[in-house]
N, C-alpha and C. Protein backbone atom coordinates (compact mmCIF):
# COMPACT_ATOMS: atom_id res chain seq x y z
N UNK A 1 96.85 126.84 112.09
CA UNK A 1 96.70 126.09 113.33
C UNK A 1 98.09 125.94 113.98
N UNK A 2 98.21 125.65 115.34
CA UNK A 2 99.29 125.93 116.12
C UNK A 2 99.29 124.15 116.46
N UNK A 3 100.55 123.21 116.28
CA UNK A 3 101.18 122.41 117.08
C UNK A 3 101.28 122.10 117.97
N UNK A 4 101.24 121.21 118.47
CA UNK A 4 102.16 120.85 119.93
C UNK A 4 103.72 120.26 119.26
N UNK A 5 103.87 119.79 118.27
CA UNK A 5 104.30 119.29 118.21
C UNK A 5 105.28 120.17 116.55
N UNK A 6 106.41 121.09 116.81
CA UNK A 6 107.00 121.44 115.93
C UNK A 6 108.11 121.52 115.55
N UNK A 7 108.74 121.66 114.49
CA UNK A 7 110.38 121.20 113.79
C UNK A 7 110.73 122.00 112.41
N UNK A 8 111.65 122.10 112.06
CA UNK A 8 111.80 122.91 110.69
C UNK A 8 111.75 121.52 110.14
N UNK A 9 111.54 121.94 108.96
CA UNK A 9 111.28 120.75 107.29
C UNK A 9 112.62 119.79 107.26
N UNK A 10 113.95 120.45 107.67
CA UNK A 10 115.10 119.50 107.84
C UNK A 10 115.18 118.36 108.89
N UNK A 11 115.11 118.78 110.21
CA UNK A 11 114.42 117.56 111.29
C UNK A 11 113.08 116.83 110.78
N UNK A 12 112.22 117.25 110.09
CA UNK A 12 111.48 116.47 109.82
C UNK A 12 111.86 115.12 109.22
N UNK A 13 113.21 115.56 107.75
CA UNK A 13 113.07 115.33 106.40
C UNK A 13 114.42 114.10 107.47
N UNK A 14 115.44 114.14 108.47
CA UNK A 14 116.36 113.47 109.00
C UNK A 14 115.71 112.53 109.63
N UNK A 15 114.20 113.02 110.35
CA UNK A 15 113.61 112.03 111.47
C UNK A 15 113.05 111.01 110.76
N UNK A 16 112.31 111.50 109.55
CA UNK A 16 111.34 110.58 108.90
C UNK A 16 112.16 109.82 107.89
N UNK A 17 113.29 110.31 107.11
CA UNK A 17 113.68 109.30 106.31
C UNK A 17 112.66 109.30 104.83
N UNK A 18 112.34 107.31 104.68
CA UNK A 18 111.56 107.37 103.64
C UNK A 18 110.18 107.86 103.76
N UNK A 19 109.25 108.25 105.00
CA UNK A 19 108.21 108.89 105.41
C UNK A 19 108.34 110.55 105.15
N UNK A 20 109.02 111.02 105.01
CA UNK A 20 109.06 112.43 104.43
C UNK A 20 108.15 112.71 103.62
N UNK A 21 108.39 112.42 102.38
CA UNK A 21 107.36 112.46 101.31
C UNK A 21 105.89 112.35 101.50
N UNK A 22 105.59 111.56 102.43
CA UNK A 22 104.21 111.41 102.59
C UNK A 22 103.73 112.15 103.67
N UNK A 23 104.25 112.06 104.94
CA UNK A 23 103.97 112.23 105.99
C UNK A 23 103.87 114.43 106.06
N UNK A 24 105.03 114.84 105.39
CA UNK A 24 105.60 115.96 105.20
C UNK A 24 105.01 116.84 103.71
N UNK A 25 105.16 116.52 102.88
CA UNK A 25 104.73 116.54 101.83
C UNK A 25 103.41 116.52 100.99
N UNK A 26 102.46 115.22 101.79
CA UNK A 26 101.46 115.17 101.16
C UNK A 26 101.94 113.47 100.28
N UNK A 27 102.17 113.34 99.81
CA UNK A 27 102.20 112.10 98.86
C UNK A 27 101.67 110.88 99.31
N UNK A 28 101.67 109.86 97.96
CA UNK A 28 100.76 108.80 98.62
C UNK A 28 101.33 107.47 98.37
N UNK A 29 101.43 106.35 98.94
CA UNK A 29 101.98 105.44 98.69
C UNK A 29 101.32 104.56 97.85
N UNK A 30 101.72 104.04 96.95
CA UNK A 30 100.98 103.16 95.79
C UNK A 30 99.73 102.21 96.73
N UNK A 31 98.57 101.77 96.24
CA UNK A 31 97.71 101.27 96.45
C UNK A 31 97.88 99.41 96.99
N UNK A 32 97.74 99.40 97.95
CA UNK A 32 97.82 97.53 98.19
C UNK A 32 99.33 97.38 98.89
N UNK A 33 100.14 98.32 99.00
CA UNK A 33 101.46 98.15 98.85
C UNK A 33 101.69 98.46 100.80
N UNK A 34 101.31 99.27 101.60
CA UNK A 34 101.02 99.33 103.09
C UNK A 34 101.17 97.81 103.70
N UNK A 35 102.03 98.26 104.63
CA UNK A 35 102.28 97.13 105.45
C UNK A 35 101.37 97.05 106.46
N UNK A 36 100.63 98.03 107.07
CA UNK A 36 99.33 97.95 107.85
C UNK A 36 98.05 97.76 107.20
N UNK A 37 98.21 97.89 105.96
CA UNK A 37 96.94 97.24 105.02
C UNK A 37 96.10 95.63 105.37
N UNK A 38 96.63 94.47 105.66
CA UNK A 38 96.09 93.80 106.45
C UNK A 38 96.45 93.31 107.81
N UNK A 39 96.72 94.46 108.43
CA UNK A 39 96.96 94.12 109.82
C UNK A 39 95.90 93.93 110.43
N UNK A 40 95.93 92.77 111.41
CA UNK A 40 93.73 92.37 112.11
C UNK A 40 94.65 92.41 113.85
N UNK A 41 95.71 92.75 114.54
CA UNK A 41 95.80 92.56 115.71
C UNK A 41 95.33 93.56 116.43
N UNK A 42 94.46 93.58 117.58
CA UNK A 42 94.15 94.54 118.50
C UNK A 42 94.96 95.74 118.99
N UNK A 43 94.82 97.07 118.56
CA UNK A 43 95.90 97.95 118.96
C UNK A 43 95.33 99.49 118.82
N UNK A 44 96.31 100.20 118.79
CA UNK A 44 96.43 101.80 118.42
C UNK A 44 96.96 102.38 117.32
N UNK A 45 96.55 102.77 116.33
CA UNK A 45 97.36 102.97 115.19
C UNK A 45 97.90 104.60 115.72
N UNK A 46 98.72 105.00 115.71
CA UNK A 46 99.38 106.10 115.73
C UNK A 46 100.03 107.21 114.58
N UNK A 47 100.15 108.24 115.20
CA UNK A 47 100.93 109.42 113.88
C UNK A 47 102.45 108.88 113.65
N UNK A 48 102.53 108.88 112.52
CA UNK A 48 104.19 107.84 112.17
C UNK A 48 105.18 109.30 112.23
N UNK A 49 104.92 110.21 112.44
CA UNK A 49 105.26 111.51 112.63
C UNK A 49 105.95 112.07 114.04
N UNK A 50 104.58 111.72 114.88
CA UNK A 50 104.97 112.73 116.37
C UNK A 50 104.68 111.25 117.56
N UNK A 51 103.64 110.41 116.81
CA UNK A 51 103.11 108.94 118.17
C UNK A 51 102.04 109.53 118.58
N UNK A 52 101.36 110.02 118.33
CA UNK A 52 99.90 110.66 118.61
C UNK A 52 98.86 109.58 118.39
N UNK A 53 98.08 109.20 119.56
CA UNK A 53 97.20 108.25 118.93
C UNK A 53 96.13 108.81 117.94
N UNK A 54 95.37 107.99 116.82
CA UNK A 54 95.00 108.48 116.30
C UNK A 54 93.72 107.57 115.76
N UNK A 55 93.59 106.44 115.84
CA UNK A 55 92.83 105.52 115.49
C UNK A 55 92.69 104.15 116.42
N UNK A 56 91.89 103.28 116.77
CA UNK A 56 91.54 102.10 117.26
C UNK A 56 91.64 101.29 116.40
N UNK A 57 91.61 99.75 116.49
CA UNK A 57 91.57 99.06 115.38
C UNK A 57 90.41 98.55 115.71
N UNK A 58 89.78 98.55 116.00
CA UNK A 58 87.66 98.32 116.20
C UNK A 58 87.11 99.35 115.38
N UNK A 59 88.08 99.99 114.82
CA UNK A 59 87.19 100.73 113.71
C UNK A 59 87.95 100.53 112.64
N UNK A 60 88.36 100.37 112.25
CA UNK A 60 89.57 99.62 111.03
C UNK A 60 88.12 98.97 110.11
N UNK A 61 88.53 98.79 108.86
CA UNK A 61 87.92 97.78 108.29
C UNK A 61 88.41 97.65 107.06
N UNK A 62 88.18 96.82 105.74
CA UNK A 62 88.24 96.65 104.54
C UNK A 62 87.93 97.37 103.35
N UNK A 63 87.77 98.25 103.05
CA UNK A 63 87.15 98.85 102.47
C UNK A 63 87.42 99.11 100.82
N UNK A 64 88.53 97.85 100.46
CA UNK A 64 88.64 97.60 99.23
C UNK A 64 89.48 98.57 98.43
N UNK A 65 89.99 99.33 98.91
CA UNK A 65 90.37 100.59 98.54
C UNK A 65 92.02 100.73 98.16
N UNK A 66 92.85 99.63 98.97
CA UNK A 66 94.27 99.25 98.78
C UNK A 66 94.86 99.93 99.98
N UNK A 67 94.31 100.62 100.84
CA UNK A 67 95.45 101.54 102.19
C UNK A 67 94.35 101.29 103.31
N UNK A 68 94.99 101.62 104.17
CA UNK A 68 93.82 100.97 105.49
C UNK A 68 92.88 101.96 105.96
N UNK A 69 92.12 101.63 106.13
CA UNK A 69 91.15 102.72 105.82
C UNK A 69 89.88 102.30 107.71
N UNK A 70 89.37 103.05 108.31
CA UNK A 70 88.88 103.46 109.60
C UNK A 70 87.62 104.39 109.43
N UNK A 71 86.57 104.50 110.43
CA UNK A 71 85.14 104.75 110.04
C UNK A 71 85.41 106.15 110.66
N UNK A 72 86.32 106.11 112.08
CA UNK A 72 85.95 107.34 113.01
C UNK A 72 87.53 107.07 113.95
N UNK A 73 88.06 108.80 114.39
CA UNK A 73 89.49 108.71 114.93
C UNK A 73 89.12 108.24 116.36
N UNK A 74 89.73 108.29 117.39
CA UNK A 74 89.88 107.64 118.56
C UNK A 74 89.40 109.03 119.10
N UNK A 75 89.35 110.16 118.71
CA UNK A 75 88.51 111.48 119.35
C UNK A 75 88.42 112.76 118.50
N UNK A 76 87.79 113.12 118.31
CA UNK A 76 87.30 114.32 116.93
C UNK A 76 88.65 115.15 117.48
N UNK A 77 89.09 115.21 118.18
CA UNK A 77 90.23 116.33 118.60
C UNK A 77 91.84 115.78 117.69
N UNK A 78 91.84 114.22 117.34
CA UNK A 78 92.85 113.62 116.95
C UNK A 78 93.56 113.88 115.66
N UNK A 79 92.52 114.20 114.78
CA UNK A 79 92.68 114.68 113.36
C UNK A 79 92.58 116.15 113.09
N UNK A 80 93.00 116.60 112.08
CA UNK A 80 92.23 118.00 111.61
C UNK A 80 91.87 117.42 110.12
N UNK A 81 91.15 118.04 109.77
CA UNK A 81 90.75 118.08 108.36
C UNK A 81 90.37 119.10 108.08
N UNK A 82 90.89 119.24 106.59
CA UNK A 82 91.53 120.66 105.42
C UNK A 82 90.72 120.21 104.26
N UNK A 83 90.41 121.07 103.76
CA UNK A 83 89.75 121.06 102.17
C UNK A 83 91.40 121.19 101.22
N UNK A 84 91.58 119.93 100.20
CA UNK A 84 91.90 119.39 99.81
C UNK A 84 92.20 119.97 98.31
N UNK A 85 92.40 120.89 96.99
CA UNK A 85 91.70 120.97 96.21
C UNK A 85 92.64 120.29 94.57
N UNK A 86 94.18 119.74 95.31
CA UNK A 86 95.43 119.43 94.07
C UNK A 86 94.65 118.49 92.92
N UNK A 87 94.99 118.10 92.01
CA UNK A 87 94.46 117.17 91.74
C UNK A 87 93.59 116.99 90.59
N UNK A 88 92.85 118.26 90.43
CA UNK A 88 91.77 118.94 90.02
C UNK A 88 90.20 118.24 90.43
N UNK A 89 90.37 118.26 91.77
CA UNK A 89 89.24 117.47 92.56
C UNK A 89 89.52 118.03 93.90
N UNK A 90 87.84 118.12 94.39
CA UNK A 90 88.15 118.73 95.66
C UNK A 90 87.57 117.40 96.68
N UNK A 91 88.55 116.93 98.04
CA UNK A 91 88.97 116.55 98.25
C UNK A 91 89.20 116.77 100.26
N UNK A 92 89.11 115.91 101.08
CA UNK A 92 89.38 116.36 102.67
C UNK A 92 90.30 115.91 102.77
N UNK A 93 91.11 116.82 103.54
CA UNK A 93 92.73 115.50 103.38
C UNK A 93 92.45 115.81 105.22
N UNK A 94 93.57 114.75 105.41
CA UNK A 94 93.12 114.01 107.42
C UNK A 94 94.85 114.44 107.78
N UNK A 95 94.93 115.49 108.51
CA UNK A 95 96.18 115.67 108.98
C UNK A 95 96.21 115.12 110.31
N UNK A 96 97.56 115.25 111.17
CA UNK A 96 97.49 114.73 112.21
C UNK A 96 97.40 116.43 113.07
N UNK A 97 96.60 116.18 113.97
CA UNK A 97 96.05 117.45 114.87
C UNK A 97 97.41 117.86 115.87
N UNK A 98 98.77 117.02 115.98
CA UNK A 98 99.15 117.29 117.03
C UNK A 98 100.33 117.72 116.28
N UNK A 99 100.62 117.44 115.03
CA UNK A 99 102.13 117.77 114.35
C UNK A 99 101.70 118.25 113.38
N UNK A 100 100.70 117.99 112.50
CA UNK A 100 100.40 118.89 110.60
C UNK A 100 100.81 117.84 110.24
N UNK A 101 101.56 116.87 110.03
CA UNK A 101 101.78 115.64 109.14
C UNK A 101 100.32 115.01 108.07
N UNK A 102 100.79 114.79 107.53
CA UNK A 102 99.91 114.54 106.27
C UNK A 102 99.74 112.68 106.60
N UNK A 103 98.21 112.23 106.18
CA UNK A 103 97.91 111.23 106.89
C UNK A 103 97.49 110.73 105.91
N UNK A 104 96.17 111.46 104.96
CA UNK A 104 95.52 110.23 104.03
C UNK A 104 94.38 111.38 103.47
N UNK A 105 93.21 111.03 103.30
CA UNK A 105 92.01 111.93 103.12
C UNK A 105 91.09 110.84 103.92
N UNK A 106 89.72 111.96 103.87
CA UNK A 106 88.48 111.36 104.55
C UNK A 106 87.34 111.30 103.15
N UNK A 107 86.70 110.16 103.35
CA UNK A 107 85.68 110.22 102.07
C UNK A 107 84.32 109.55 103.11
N UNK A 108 83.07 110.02 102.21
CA UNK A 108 81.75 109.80 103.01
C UNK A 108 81.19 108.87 102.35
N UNK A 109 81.62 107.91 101.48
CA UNK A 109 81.23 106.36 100.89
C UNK A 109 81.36 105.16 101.68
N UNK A 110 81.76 105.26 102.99
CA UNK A 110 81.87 104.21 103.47
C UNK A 110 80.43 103.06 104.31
N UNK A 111 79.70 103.43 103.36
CA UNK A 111 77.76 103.19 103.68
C UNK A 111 77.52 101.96 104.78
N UNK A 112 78.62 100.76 104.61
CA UNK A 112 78.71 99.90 105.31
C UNK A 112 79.03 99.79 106.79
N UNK A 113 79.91 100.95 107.30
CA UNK A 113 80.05 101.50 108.94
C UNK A 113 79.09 102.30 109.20
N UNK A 114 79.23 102.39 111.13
CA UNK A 114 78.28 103.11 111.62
C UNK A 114 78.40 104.39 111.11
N UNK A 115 79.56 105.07 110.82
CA UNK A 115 79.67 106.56 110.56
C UNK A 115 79.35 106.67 109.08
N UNK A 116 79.47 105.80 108.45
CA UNK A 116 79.45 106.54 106.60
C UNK A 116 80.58 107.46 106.32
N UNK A 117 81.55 106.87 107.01
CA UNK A 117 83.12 107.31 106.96
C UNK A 117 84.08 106.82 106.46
N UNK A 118 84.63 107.11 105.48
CA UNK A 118 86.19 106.35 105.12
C UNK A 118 87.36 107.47 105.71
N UNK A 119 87.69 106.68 106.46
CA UNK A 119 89.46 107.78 106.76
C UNK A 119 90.51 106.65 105.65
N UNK A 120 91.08 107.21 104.54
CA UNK A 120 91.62 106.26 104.29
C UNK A 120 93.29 106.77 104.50
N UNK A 121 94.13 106.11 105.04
CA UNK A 121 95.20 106.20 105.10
C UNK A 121 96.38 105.58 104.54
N UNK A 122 97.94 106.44 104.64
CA UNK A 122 98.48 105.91 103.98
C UNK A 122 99.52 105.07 105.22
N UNK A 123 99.52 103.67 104.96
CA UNK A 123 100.19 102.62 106.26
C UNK A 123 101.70 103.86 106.73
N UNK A 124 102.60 104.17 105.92
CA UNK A 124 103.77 104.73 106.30
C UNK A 124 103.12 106.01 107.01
N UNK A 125 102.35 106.31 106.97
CA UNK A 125 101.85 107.51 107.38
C UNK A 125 101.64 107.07 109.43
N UNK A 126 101.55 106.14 109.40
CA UNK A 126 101.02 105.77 110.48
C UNK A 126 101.93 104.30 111.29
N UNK A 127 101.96 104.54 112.76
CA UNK A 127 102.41 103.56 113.49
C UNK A 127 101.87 102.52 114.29
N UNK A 128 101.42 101.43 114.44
CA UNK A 128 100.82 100.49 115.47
C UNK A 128 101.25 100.20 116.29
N UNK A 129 100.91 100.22 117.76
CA UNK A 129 100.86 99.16 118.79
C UNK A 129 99.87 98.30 118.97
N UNK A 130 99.94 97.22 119.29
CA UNK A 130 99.13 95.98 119.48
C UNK A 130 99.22 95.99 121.41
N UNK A 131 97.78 95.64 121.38
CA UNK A 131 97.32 95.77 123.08
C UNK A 131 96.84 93.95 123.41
């Protein structure tokens, strides 16, 4: 898939700092530990990567899981999703559609939203504005 939004691995690894690893990489931040994990203010969660919107917080919810986790993106065009397979589990991982940055995975247990969607994400992975 083609970018809008592209850089060699060194601008990435200068821009992002301690987000490298996750955002770049794939990795995941320990469970409960996200600073957007209980965030409840009205906003846009964004790509902590490029600023791509990427989520509403009217779809946000609890989902017990330790990272903040969302039913459905702000437009099927916002995300990509990749079959997943590290791990020895196969797996959707939720990139960001406008840079490739690595976001979180998608899981279909979330029985309690309208979609039966978990996007679960990792907070560093991602940026908020409040509206």
């Amino acid at each position: 898939m083609t970018y809008n939004v592209v850089k060699t691995e060194q601008e990435w690894r200068d821009e992002l700092g301690e987000r490298y690893a996750i955002l770049r990489q794939a990795a995941t931040e320990p469970a409960g530990s996200g600073a957007l994990l209980d965030e409840k203010r009205e906003g846009i969660y964004s790509c902590g990567a490029c600023g791509a919107e990427l989520f509403a917080s009217g779809t946000k919810f609890d989902s017990g899981s330790g990272w903040p986790s969302f039913f459905e993106s702000v437009n099927p065009d916002a995300v990509q999703l990749k079959t997943d397979t590290t791990l020895g589990m196969k797996r959707t991982e939720v990139l960001c559609a406008n840079c490739g940055s690595h976001l979180g995975h998608l899981f279909d247990d979330a029985y309690q939203t309208p979609t039966g969607d978990r996007y679960c994400m990792n907070s560093l992975s991602l940026g908020f504005t409040e509206h």
